[in-house]
Protein backbone atom coordinates (compact mmCIF):
# COMPACT_ATOMS: atom_id res chain seq x y z
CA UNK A 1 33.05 87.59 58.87
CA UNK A 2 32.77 86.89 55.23
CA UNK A 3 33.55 90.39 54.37
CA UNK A 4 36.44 90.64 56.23
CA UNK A 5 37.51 87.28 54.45
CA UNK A 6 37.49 88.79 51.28
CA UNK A 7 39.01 91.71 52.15
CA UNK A 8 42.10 89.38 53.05
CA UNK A 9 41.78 87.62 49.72
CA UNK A 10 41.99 90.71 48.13
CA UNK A 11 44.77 91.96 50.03
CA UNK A 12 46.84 88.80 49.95
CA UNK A 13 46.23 89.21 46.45
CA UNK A 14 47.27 92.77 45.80
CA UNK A 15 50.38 92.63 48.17
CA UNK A 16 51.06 89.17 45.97
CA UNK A 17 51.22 91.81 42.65
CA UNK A 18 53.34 93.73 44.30
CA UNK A 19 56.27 91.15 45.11
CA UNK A 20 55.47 89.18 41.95
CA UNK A 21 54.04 85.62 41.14
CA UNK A 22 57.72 83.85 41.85
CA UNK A 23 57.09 85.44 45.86
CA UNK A 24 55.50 82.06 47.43
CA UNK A 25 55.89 84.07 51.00
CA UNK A 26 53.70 86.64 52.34
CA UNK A 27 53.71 87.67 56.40
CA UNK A 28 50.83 88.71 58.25
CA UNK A 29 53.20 92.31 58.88
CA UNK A 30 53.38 92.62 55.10
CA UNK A 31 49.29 92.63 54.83
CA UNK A 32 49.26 95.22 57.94
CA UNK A 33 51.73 97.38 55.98
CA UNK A 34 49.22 97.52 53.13
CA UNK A 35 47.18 99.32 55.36
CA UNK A 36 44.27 97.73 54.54
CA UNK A 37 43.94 94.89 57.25
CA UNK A 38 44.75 95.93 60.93
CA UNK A 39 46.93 93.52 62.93
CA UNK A 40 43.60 93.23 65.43
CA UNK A 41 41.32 92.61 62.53
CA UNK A 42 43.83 89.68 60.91
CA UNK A 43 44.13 87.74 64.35
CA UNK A 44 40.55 88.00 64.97
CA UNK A 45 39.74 86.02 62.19
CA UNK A 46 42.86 84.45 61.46
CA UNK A 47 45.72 82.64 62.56
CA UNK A 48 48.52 82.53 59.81
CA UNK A 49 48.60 83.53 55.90
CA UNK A 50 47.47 80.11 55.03
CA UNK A 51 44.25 80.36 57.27
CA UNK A 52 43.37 83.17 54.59
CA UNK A 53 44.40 80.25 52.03
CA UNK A 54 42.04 77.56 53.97
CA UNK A 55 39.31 80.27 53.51
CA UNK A 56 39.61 80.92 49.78
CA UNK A 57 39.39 76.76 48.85
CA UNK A 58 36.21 76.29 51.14
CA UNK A 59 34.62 79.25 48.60
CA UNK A 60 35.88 77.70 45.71
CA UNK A 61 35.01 74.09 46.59
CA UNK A 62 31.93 75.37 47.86
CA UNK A 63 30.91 77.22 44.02
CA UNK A 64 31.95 73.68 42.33
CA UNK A 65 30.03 71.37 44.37
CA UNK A 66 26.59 73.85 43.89
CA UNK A 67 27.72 74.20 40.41
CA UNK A 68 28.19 69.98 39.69
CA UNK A 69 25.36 69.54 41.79
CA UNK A 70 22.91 71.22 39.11
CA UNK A 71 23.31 67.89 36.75
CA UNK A 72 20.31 69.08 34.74
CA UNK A 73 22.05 72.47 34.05
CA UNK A 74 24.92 70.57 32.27
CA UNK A 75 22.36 68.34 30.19
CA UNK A 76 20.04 71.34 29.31
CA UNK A 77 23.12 74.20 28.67
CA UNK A 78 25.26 72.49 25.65
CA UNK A 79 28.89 72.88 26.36
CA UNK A 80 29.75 76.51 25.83
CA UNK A 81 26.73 77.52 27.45
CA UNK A 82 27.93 75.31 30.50
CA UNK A 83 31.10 76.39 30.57
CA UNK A 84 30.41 80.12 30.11
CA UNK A 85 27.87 80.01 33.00
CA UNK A 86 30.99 77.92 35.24
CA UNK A 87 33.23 80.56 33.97
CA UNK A 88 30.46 83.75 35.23
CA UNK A 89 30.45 82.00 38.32
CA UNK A 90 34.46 81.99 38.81
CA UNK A 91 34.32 85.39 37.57
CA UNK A 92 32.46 86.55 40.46
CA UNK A 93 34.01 84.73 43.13
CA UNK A 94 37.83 85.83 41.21
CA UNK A 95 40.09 87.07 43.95
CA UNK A 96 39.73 83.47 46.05
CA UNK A 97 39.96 82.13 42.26
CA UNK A 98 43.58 84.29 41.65
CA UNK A 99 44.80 83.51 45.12
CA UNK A 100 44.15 79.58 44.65
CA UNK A 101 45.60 79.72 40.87
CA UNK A 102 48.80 81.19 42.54
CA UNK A 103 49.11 79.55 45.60
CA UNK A 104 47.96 76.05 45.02
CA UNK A 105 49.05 72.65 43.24
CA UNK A 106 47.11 70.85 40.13
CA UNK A 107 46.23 68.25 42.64
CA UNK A 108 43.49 71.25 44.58
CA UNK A 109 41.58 72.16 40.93
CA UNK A 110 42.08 67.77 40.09
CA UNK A 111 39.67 67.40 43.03
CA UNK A 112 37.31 69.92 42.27
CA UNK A 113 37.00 69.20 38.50
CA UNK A 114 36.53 65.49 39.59
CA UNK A 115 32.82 66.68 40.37
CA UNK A 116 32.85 67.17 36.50
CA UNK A 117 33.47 63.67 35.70
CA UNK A 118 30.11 62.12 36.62
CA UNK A 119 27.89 64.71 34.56
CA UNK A 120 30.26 63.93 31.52
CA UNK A 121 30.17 60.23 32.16
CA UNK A 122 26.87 59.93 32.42
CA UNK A 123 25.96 60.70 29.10
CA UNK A 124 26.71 56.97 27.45
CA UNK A 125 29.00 58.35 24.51
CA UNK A 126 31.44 59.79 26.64
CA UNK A 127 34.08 58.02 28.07
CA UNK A 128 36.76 59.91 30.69
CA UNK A 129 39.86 57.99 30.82
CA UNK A 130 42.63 59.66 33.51
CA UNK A 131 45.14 60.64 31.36
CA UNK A 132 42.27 62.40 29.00
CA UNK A 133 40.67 63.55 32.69
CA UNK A 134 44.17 64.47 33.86
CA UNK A 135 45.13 66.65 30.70
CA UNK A 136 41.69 68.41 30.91
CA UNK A 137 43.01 69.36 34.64
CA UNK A 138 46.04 70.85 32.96
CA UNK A 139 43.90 72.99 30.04
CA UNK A 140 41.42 74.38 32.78
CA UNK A 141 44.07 75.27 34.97
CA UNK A 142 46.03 77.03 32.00
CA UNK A 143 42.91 78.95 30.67
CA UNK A 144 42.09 80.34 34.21
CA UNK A 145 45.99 80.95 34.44
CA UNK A 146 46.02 82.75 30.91
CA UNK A 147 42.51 84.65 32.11
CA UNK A 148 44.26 86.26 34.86
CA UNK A 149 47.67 87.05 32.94
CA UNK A 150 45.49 88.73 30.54
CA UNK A 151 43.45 91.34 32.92
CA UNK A 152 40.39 88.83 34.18
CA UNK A 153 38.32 90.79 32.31
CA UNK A 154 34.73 89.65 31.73
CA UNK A 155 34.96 89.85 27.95
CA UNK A 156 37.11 87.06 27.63
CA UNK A 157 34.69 84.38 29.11
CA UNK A 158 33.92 82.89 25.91
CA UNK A 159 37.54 82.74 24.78
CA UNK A 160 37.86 80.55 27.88
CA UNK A 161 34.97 78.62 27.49
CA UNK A 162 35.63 78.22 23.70
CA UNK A 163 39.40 76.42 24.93
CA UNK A 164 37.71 74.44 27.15
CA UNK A 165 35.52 73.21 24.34
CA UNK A 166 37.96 72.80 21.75
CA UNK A 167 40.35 70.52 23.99
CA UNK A 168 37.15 68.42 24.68
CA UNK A 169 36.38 67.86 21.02
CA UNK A 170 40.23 67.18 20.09
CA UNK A 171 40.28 64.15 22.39
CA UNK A 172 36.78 62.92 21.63
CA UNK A 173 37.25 59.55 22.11
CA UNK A 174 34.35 58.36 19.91
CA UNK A 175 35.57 60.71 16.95
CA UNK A 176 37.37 58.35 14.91
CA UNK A 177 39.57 61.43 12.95
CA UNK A 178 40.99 61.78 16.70
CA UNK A 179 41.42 58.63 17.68
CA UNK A 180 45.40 59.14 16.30
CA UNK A 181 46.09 62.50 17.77
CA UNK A 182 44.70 61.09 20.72
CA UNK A 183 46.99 57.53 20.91
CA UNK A 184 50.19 59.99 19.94
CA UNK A 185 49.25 62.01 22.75
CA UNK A 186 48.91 59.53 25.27
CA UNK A 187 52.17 57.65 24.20
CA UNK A 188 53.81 61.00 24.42
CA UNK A 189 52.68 61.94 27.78
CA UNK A 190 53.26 58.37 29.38
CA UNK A 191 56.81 58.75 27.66
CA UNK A 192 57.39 62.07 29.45
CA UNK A 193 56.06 60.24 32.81
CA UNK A 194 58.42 57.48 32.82
């Protein structure tokens, strides 16, 4: 049942603050220990740790495609609005957020902010290249990383929206005071990839 899916989230979670982010191993005993999940209940609706795992992306993937999906939302909101009402919207799903931030690769949150890229693109003055598209990746991930470091608190929704925004107006590509840092950067990072 959904409730007792987030109720593992949570748990996986909370027995995850206990061992410490470096901890990339949790057992199904440690989650019974906590005293909060029965054995019965955990096989009942999973099978392993990473079933809980499985559960937590289809939520998450499931928020970004209804999110992307609202086009018109993007065009009407502005920016910040748009990426404070994204960033309400992780907020309330945020233990499945915390447990994918932890537990998963750059390459999960690539796909999902690929749903992203049409809605930008579609307005003719914006152009996504992938290293911009790629580096974007890397800021949202950081800000929702640097969210949760610093409590996850509500409050600090428009600090993370306001990042967001400020990395998207550094590399405008059509700003022609950027069009340097932006050349630097990408020599730089294809100089780091090679």
């Amino acid at each position: 049942s959904l409730k007792q899916i987030q109720k593992a989230i949570l748990v996986l979670n909370e027995v995850l603050d206990k061992k410490g982010d470096e901890t990339l191993t949790v057992t199904p005993i440690e989650l019974f220990e906590s005293g909060a999940i029965s054995r019965t209940s955990f096989f009942r609706n999973f099978n392993t740790i990473d079933s809980i795992i499985v559960f937590a992306k289809a939520e998450i993937t499931e928020v970004f495609t209804v999110y992307f999906q609202r086009e018109a939302l993007f065009m009407k909101l502005g920016l910040h609005d748009f990426f404070t009402s994204l960033l309400n919207t992780l907020y309330s799903h945020k233990e499945a957020v915390k447990l994918l931030i932890r537990r998963q690769s750059k390459k999960y949150w690539q796909e999902m902010l690929l749903l992203i890229k049409p809605i930008i693109e579609s307005n003719p003055r914006n152009s996504v290249d992938e290293l911009i598209y790629g580096l974007f990746v890397l800021v949202f991930v950081h800000t929702l990383e640097w969210w949760i470091e610093n409590g996850y608190s509500k409050e600090d929704i428009p600090v993370c929206a306001n990042r967001l925004i400020l990395f998207l107006k550094i590399v405008d590509l059509n700003s022609r005071q950027n069009i340097f840092i932006v050349e630097k950067l990408r020599e730089t990072i294809q100089f780091i990839l090679k």
